[in-house]
C-alpha atoms as a PDB file:
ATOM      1  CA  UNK A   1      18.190  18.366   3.310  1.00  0.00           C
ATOM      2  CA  UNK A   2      20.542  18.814   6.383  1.00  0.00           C
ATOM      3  CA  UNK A   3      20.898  16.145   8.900  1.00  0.00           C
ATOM      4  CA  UNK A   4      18.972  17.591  11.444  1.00  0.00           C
ATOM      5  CA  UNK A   5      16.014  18.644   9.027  1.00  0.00           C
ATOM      6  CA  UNK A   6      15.650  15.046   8.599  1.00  0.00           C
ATOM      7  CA  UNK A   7      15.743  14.357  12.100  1.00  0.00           C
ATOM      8  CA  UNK A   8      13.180  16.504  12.588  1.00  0.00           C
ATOM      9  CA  UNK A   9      10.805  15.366   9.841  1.00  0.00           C
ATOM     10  CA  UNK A  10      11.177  11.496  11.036  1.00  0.00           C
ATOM     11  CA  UNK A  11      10.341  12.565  14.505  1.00  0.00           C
ATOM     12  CA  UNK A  12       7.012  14.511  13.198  1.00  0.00           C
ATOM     13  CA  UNK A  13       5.896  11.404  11.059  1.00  0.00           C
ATOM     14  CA  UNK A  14       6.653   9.203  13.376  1.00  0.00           C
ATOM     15  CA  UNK A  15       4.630  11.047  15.885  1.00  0.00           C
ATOM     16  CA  UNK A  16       1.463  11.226  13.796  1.00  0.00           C
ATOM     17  CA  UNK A  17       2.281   7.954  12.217  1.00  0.00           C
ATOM     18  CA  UNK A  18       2.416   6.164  15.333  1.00  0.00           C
ATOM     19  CA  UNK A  19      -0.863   8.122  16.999  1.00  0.00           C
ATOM     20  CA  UNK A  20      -2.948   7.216  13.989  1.00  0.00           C
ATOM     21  CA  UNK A  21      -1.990   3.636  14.068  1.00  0.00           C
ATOM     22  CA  UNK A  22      -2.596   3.295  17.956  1.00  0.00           C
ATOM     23  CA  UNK A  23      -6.018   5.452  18.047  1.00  0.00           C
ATOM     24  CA  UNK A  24      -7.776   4.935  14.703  1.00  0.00           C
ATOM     25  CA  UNK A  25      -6.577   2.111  12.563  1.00  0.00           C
ATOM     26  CA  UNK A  26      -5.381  -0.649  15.091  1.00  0.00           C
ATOM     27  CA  UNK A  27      -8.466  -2.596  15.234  1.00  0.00           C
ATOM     28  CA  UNK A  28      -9.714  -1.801  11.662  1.00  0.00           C
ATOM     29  CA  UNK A  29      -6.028  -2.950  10.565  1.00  0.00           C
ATOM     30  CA  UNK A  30      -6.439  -6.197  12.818  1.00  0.00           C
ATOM     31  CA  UNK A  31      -9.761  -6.964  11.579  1.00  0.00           C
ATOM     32  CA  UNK A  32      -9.338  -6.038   7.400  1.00  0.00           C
ATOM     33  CA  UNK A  33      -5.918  -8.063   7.367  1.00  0.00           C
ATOM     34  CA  UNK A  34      -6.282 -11.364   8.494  1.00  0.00           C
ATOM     35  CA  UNK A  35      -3.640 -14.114   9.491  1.00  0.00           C
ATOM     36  CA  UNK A  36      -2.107 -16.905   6.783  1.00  0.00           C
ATOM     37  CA  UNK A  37      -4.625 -19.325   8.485  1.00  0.00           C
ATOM     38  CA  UNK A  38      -5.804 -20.988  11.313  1.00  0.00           C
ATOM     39  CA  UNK A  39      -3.016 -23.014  13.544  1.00  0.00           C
ATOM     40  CA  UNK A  40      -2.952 -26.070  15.793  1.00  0.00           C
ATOM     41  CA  UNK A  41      -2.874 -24.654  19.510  1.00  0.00           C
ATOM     42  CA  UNK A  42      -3.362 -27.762  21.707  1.00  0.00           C
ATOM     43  CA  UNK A  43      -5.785 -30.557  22.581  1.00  0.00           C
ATOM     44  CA  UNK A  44      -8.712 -30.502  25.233  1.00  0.00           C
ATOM     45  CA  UNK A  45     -11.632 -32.830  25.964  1.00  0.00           C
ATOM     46  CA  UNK A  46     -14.375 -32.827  24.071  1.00  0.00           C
ATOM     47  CA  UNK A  47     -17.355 -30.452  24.710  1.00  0.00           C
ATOM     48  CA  UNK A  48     -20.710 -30.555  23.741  1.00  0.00           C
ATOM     49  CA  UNK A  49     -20.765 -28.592  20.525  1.00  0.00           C
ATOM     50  CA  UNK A  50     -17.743 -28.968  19.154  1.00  0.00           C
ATOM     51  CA  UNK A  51     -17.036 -30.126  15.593  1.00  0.00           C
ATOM     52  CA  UNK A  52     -16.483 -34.090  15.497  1.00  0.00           C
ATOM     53  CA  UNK A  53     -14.308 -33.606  12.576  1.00  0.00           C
ATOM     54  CA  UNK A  54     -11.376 -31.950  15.336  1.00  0.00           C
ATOM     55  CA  UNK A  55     -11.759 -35.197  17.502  1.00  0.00           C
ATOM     56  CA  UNK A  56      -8.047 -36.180  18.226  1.00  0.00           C
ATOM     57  CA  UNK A  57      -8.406 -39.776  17.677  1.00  0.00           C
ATOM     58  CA  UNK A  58      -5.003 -40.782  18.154  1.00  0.00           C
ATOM     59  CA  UNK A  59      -5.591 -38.999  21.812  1.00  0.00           C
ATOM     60  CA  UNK A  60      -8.908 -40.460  22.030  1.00  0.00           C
ATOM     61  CA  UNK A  61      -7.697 -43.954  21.951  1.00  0.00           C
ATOM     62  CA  UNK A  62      -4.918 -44.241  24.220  1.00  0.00           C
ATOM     63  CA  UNK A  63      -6.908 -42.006  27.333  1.00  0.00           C
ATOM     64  CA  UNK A  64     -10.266 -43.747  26.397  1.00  0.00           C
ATOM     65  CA  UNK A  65     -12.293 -40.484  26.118  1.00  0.00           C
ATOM     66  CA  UNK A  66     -13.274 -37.567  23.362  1.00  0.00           C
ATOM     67  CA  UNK A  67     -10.612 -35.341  23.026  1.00  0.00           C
ATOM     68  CA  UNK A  68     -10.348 -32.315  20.163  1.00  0.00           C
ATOM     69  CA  UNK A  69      -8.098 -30.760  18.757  1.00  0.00           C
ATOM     70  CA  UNK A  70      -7.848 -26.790  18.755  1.00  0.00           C
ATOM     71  CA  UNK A  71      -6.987 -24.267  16.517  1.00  0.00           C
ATOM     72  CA  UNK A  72      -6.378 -20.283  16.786  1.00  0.00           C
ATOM     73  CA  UNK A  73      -5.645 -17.964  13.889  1.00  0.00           C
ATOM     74  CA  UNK A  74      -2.177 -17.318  12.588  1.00  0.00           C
ATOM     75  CA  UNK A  75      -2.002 -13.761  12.824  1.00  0.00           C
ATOM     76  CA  UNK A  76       1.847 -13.076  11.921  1.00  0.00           C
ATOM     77  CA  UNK A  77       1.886 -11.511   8.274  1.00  0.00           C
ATOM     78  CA  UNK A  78       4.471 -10.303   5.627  1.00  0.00           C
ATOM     79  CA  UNK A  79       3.532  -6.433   4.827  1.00  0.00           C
ATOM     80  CA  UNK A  80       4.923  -5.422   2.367  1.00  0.00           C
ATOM     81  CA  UNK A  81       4.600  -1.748   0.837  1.00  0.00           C
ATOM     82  CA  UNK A  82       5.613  -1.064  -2.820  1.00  0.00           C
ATOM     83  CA  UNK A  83       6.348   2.738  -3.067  1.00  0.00           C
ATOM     84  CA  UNK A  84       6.439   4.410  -6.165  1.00  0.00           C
ATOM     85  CA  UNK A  85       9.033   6.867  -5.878  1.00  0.00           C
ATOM     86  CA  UNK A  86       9.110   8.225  -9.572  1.00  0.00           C
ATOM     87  CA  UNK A  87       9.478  11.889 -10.765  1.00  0.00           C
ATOM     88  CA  UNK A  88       5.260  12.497 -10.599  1.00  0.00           C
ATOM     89  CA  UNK A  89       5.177  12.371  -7.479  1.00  0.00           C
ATOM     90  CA  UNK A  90       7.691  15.824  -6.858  1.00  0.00           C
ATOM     91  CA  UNK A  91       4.210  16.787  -8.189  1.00  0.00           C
ATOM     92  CA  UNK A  92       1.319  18.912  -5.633  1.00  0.00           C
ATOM     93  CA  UNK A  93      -0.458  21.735  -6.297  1.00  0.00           C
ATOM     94  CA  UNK A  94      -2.129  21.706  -2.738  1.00  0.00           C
ATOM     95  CA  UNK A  95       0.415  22.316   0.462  1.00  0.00           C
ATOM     96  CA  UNK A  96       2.316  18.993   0.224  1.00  0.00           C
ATOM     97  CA  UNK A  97       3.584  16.651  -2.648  1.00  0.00           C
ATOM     98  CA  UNK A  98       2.504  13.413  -3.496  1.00  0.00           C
ATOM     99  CA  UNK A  99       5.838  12.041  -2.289  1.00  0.00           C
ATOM    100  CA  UNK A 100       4.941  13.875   1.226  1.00  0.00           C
ATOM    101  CA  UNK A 101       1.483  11.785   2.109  1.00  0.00           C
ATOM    102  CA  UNK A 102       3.067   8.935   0.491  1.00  0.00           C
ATOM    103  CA  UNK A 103       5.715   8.815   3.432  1.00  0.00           C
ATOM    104  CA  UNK A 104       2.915   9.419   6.045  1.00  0.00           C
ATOM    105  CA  UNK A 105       0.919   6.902   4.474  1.00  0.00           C
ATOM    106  CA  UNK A 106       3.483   4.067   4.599  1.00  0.00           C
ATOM    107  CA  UNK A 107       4.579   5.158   8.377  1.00  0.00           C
ATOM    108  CA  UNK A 108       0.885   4.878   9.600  1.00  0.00           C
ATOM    109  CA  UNK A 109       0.608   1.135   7.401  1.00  0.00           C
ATOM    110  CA  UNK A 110       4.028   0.377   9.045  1.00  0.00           C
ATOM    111  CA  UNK A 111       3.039   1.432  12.517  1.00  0.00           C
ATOM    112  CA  UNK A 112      -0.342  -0.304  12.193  1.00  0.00           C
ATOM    113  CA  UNK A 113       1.820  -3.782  11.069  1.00  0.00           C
ATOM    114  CA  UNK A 114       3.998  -4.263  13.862  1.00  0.00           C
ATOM    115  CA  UNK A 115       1.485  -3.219  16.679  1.00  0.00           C
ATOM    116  CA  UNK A 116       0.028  -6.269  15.603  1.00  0.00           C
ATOM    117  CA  UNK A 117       3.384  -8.416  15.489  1.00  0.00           C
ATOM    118  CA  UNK A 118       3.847  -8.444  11.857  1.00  0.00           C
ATOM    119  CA  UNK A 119       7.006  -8.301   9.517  1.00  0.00           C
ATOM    120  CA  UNK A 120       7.165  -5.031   7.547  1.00  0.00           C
ATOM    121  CA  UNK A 121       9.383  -4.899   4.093  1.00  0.00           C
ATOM    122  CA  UNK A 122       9.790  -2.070   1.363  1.00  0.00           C
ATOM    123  CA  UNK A 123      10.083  -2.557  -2.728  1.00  0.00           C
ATOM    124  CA  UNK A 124      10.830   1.691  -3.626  1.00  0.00           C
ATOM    125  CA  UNK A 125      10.976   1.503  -7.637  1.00  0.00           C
ATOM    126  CA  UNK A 126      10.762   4.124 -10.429  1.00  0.00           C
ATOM    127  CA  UNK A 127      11.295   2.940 -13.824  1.00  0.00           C
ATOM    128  CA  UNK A 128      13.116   0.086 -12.362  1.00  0.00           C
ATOM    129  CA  UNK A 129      13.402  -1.151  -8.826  1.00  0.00           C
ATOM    130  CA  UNK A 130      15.414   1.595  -6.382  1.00  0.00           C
ATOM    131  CA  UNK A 131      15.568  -0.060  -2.845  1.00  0.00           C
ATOM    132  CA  UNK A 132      14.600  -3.269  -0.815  1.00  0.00           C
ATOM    133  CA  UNK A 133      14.072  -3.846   2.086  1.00  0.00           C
ATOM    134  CA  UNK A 134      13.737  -6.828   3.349  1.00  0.00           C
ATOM    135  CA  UNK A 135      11.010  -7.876   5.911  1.00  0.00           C
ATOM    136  CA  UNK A 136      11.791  -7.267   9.622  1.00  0.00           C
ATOM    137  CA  UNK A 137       9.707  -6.121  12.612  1.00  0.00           C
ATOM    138  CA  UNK A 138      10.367  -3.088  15.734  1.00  0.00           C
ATOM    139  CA  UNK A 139      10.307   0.298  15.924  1.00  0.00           C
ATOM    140  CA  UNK A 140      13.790   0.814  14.536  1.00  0.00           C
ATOM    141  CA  UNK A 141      12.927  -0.766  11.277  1.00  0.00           C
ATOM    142  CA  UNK A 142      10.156   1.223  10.893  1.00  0.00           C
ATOM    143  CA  UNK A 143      12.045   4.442  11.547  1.00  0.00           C
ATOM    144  CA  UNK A 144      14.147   3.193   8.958  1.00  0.00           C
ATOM    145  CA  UNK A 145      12.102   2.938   6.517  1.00  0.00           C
ATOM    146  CA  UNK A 146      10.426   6.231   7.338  1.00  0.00           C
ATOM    147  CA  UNK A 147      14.107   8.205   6.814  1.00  0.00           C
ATOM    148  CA  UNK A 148      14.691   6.306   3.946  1.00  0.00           C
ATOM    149  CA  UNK A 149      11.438   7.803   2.447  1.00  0.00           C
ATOM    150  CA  UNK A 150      12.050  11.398   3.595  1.00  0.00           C
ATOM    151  CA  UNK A 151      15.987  11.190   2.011  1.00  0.00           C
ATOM    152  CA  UNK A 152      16.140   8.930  -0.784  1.00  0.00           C
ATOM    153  CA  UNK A 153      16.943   9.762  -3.921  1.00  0.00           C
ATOM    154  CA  UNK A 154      15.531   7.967  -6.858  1.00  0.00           C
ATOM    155  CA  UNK A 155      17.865   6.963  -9.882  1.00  0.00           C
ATOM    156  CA  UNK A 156      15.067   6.914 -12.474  1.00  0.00           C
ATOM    157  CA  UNK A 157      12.354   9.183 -13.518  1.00  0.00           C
ATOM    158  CA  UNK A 158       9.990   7.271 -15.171  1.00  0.00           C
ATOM    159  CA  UNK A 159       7.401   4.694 -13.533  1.00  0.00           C
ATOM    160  CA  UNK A 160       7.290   0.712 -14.621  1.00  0.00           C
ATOM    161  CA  UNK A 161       4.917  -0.864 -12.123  1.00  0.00           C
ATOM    162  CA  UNK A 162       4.966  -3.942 -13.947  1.00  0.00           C
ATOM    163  CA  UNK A 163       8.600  -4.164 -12.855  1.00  0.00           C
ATOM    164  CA  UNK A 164       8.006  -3.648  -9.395  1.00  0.00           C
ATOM    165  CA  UNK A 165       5.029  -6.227  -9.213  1.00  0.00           C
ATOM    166  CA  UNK A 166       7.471  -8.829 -10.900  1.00  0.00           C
ATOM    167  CA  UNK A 167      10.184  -8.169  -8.463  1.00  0.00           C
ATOM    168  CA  UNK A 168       7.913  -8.540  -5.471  1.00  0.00           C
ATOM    169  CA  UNK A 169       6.178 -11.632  -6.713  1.00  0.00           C
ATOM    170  CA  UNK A 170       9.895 -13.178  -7.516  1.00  0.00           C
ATOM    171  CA  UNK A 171      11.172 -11.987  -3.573  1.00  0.00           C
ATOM    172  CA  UNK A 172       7.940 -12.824  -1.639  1.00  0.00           C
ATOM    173  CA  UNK A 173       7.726 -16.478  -1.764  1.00  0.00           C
ATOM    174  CA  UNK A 174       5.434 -16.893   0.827  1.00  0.00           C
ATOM    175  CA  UNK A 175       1.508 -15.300   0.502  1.00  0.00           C
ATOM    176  CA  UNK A 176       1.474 -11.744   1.922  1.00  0.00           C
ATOM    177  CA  UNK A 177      -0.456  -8.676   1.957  1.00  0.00           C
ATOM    178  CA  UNK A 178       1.252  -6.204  -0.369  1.00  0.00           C
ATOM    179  CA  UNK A 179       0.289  -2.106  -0.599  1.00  0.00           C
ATOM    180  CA  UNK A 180       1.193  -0.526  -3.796  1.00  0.00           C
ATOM    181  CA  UNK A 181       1.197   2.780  -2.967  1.00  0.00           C
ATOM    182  CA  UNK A 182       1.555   5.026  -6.792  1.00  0.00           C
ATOM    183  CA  UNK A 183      -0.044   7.497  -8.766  1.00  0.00           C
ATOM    184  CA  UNK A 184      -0.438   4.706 -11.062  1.00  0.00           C
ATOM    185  CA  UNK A 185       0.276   7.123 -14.155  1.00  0.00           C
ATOM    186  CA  UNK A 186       1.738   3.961 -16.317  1.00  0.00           C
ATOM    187  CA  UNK A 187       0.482   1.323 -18.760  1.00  0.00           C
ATOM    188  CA  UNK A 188       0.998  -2.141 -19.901  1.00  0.00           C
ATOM    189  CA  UNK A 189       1.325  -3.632 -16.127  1.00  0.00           C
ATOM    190  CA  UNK A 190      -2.196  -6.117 -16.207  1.00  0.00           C
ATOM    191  CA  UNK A 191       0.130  -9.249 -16.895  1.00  0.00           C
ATOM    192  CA  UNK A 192       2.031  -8.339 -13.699  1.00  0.00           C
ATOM    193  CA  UNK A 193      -1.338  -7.260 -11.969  1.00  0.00           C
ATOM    194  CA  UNK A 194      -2.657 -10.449 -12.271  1.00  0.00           C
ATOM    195  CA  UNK A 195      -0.396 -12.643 -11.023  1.00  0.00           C
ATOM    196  CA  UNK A 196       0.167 -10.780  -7.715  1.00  0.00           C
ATOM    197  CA  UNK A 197      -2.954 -10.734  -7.197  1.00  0.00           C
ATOM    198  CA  UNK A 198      -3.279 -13.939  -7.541  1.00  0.00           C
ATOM    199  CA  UNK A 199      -0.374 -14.968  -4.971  1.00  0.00           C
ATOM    200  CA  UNK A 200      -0.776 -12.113  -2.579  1.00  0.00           C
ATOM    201  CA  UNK A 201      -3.323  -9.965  -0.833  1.00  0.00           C
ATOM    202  CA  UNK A 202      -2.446  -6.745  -3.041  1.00  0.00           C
ATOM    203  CA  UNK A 203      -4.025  -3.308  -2.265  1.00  0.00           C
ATOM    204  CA  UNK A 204      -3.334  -0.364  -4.300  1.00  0.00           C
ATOM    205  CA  UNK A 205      -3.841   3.018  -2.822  1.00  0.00           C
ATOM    206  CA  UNK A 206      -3.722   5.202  -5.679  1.00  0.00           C
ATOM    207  CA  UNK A 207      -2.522   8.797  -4.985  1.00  0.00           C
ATOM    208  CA  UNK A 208      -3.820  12.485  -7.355  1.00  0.00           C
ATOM    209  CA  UNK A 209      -3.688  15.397  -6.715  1.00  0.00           C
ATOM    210  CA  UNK A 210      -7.358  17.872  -7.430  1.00  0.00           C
ATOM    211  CA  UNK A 211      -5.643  19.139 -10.776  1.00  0.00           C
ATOM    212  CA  UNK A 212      -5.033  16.096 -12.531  1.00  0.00           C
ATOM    213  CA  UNK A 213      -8.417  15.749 -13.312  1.00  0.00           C
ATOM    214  CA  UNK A 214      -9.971  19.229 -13.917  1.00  0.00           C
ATOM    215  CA  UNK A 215      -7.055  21.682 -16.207  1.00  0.00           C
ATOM    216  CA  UNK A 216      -7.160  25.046 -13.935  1.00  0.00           C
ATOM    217  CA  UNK A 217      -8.031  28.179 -16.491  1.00  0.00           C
ATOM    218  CA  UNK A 218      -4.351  29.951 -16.776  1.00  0.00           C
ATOM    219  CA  UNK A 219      -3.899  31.155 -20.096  1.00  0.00           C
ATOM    220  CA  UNK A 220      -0.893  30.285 -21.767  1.00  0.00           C
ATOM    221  CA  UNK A 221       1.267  27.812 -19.337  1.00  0.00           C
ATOM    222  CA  UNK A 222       4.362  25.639 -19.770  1.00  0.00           C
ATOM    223  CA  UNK A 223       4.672  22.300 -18.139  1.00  0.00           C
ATOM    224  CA  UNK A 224       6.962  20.015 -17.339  1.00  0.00           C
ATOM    225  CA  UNK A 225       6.909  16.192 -16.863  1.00  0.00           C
ATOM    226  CA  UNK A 226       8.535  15.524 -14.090  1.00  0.00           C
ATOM    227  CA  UNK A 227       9.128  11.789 -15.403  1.00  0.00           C
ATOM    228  CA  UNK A 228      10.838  12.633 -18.961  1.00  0.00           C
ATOM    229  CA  UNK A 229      12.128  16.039 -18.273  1.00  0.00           C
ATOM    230  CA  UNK A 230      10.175  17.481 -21.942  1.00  0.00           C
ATOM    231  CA  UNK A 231       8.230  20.625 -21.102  1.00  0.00           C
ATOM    232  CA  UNK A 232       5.206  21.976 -23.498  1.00  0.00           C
ATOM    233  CA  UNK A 233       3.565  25.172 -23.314  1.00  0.00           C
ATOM    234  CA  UNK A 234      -0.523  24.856 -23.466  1.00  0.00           C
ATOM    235  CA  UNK A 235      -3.477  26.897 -23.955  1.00  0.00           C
ATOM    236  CA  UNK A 236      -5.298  25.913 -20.706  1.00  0.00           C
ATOM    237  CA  UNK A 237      -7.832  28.432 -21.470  1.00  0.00           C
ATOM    238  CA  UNK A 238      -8.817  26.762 -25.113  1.00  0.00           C
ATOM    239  CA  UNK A 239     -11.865  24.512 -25.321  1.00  0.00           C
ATOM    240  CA  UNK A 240     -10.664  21.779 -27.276  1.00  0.00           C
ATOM    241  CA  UNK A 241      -7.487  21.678 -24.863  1.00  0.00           C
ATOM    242  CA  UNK A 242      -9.357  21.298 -21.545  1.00  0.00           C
ATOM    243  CA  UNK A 243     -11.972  18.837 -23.088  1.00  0.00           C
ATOM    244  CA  UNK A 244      -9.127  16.423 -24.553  1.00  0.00           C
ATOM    245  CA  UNK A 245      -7.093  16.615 -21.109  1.00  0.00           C
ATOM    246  CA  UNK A 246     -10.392  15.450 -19.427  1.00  0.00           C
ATOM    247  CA  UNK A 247     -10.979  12.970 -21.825  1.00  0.00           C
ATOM    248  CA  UNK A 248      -7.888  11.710 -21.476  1.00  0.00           C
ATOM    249  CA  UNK A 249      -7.556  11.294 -17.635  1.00  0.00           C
ATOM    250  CA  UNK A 250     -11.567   9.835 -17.659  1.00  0.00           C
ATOM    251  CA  UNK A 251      -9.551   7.308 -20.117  1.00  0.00           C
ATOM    252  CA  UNK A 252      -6.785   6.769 -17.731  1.00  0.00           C
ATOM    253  CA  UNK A 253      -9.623   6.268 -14.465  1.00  0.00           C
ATOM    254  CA  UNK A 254     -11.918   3.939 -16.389  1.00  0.00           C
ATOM    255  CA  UNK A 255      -8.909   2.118 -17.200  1.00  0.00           C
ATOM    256  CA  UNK A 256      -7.826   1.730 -13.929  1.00  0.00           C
ATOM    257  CA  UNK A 257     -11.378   0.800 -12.241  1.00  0.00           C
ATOM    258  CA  UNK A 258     -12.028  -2.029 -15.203  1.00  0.00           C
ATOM    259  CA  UNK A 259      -8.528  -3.780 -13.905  1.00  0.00           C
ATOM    260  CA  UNK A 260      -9.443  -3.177 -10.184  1.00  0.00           C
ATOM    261  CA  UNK A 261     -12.792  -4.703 -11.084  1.00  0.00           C
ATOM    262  CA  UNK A 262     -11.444  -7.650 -13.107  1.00  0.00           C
ATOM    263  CA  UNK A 263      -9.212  -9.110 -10.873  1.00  0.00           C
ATOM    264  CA  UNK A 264     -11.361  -7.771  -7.320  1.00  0.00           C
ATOM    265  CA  UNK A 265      -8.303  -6.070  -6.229  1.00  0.00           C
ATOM    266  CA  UNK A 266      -9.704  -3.993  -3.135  1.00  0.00           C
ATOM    267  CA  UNK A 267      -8.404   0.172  -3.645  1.00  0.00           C
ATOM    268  CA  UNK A 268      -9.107   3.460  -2.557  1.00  0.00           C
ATOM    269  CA  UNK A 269      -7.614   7.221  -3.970  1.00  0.00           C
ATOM    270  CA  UNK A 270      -5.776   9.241  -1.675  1.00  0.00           C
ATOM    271  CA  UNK A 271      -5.519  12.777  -2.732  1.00  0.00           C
ATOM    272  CA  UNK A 272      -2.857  15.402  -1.825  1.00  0.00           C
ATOM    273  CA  UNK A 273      -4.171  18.318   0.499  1.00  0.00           C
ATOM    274  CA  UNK A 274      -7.176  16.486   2.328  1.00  0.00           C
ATOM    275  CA  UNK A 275      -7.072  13.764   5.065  1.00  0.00           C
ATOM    276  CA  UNK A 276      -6.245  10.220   4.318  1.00  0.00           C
ATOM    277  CA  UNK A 277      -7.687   8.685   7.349  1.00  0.00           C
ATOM    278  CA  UNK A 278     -11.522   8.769   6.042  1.00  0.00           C
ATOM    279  CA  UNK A 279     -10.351   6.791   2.692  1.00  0.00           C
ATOM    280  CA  UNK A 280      -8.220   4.592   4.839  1.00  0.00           C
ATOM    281  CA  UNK A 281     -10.884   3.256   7.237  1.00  0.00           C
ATOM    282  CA  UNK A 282     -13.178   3.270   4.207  1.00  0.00           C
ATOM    283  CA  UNK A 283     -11.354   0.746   2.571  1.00  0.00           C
ATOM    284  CA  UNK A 284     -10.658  -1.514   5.923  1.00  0.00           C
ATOM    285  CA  UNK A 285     -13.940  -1.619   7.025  1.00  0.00           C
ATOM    286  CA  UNK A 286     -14.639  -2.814   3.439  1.00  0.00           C
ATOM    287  CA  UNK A 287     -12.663  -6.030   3.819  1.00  0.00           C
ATOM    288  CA  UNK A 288     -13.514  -6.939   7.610  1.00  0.00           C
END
């Protein structure tokens, strides 16, 4: 992609990115994702009402009258947004991959983050971890990251998720609210599930596409997995073929949903070719 391309596609995500964020999903992003905690602001007299257990009595004493002490929530959070940027998602059989409403996705999350002063970092992995970046808030960070999603070029094929879960649990110290935003087409990553989950706020935002769950009727086809590079031809007109690929991704879902449901991570699917502002709100009016 020529310089200018890229120029051009920044500009037009930012654009939408930024409208989205500012219109729709400011105050649903302020009230779903809440501060580390509540913080000491200052000390006033005491009111009828307030809680006794916020008396200042170190204040009290030496000006011989009530006095409490009063807190305000700690809004600044760590965002960060783990990006699966493995070969499945060069994958779209609708008018955009699922690389292309990742990128939008992220930009509108990013957007949404630093209109409400907090820090925004990116973990892009594949079958191993690709790019960080660390933490930072402003506009020019975020068009950073936006570019870097539009022109980067993955090393790996394949997808570990367990390996990007580790890395972000070993470079976040501090609790923060994490979106991992994948087709989730892996295994073997609950170990790694759990203990995020545990330290962070994690959302996943899983990503399809409308033919990953229903094989379309095409006779005699070859595919290719975009991850490992093999390619098989397939009766998708045989019975037994399009009942065993059904099977197999009702498997994968029911899978994924006992996991979600085990450890109460909050999720929502995204899928290529229709809006992903309804599922968006959806799942942030869900946690406020």
């Amino acid at each position: 992609m020529q310089e200018s391309d890229i120029i051009k596609k920044v500009r037009r995500i930012e654009i939408r990115a930024r409208g989205l964020s500012q219109q729709m999903f400011s105050g649903e992003y302020h009230s779903a994702f809440k501060g580390r905690g509540m913080a000491f602001s200052e000390v006033r007299e005491y009111q009828y009402g307030d809680d006794v257990r916020n008396i200042d009595w170190n204040v009290t004493a030496r000006l011989n009258h009530p006095y409490v002490k009063v807190f305000e929530e700690e809004r600044e959070l760590t965002v960060m947004l783990l990006i699966d940027v493995s070969g499945s998602h060069l994958f779209g059989t609708t008018d955009e991959y699922k690389s292309e409403i990742i990128a939008e996705i992220a930009a509108t999350l990013a957007f949404s983050a630093i209109h409400n002063n907090d820090k925004v970092g990116v973990v892009m992995f594949s079958d191993h971890i690709e790019k960080f970046i660390p933490p930072k808030k402003g506009s020019s960070h975020i068009l950073r990251i936006i570019r870097e999603l539009i022109d980067f070029r993955p090393v790996g094929t394949g997808t570990d998720i367990a390996e990007a879960l580790r890395y972000f649990t070993n470079v976040t110290k501090k609790r923060s609210t994490a979106f991992l935003i994948s087709d989730m087409c892996d295994s073997n990553y609950e170990n790694a599930l759990k203990i995020a989950a545990g330290k962070h706020d994690l959302v996943i935002l899983h990503i399809d596409d409308p033919r990953e769950k229903t094989l379309p009727r095409m006779g005699i086809q070859s595919f290719e997995d975009m991850e490992n590079g093999t390619i098989r031809w397939v009766d998708t007109s045989s019975p037994e073929v399009r009942s065993a690929y059904e099977n197999y991704y009702q498997r994968y879902s029911d899978e994924y949903e006992r996991l979600m449901q085990k450890y109460g991570i909050d999720h929502t699917t995204i899928t290529t070719g229709q809006d992903f502002v309804r599922p968006l709100i959806g799942l942030f009016k869900r946690r406020s």
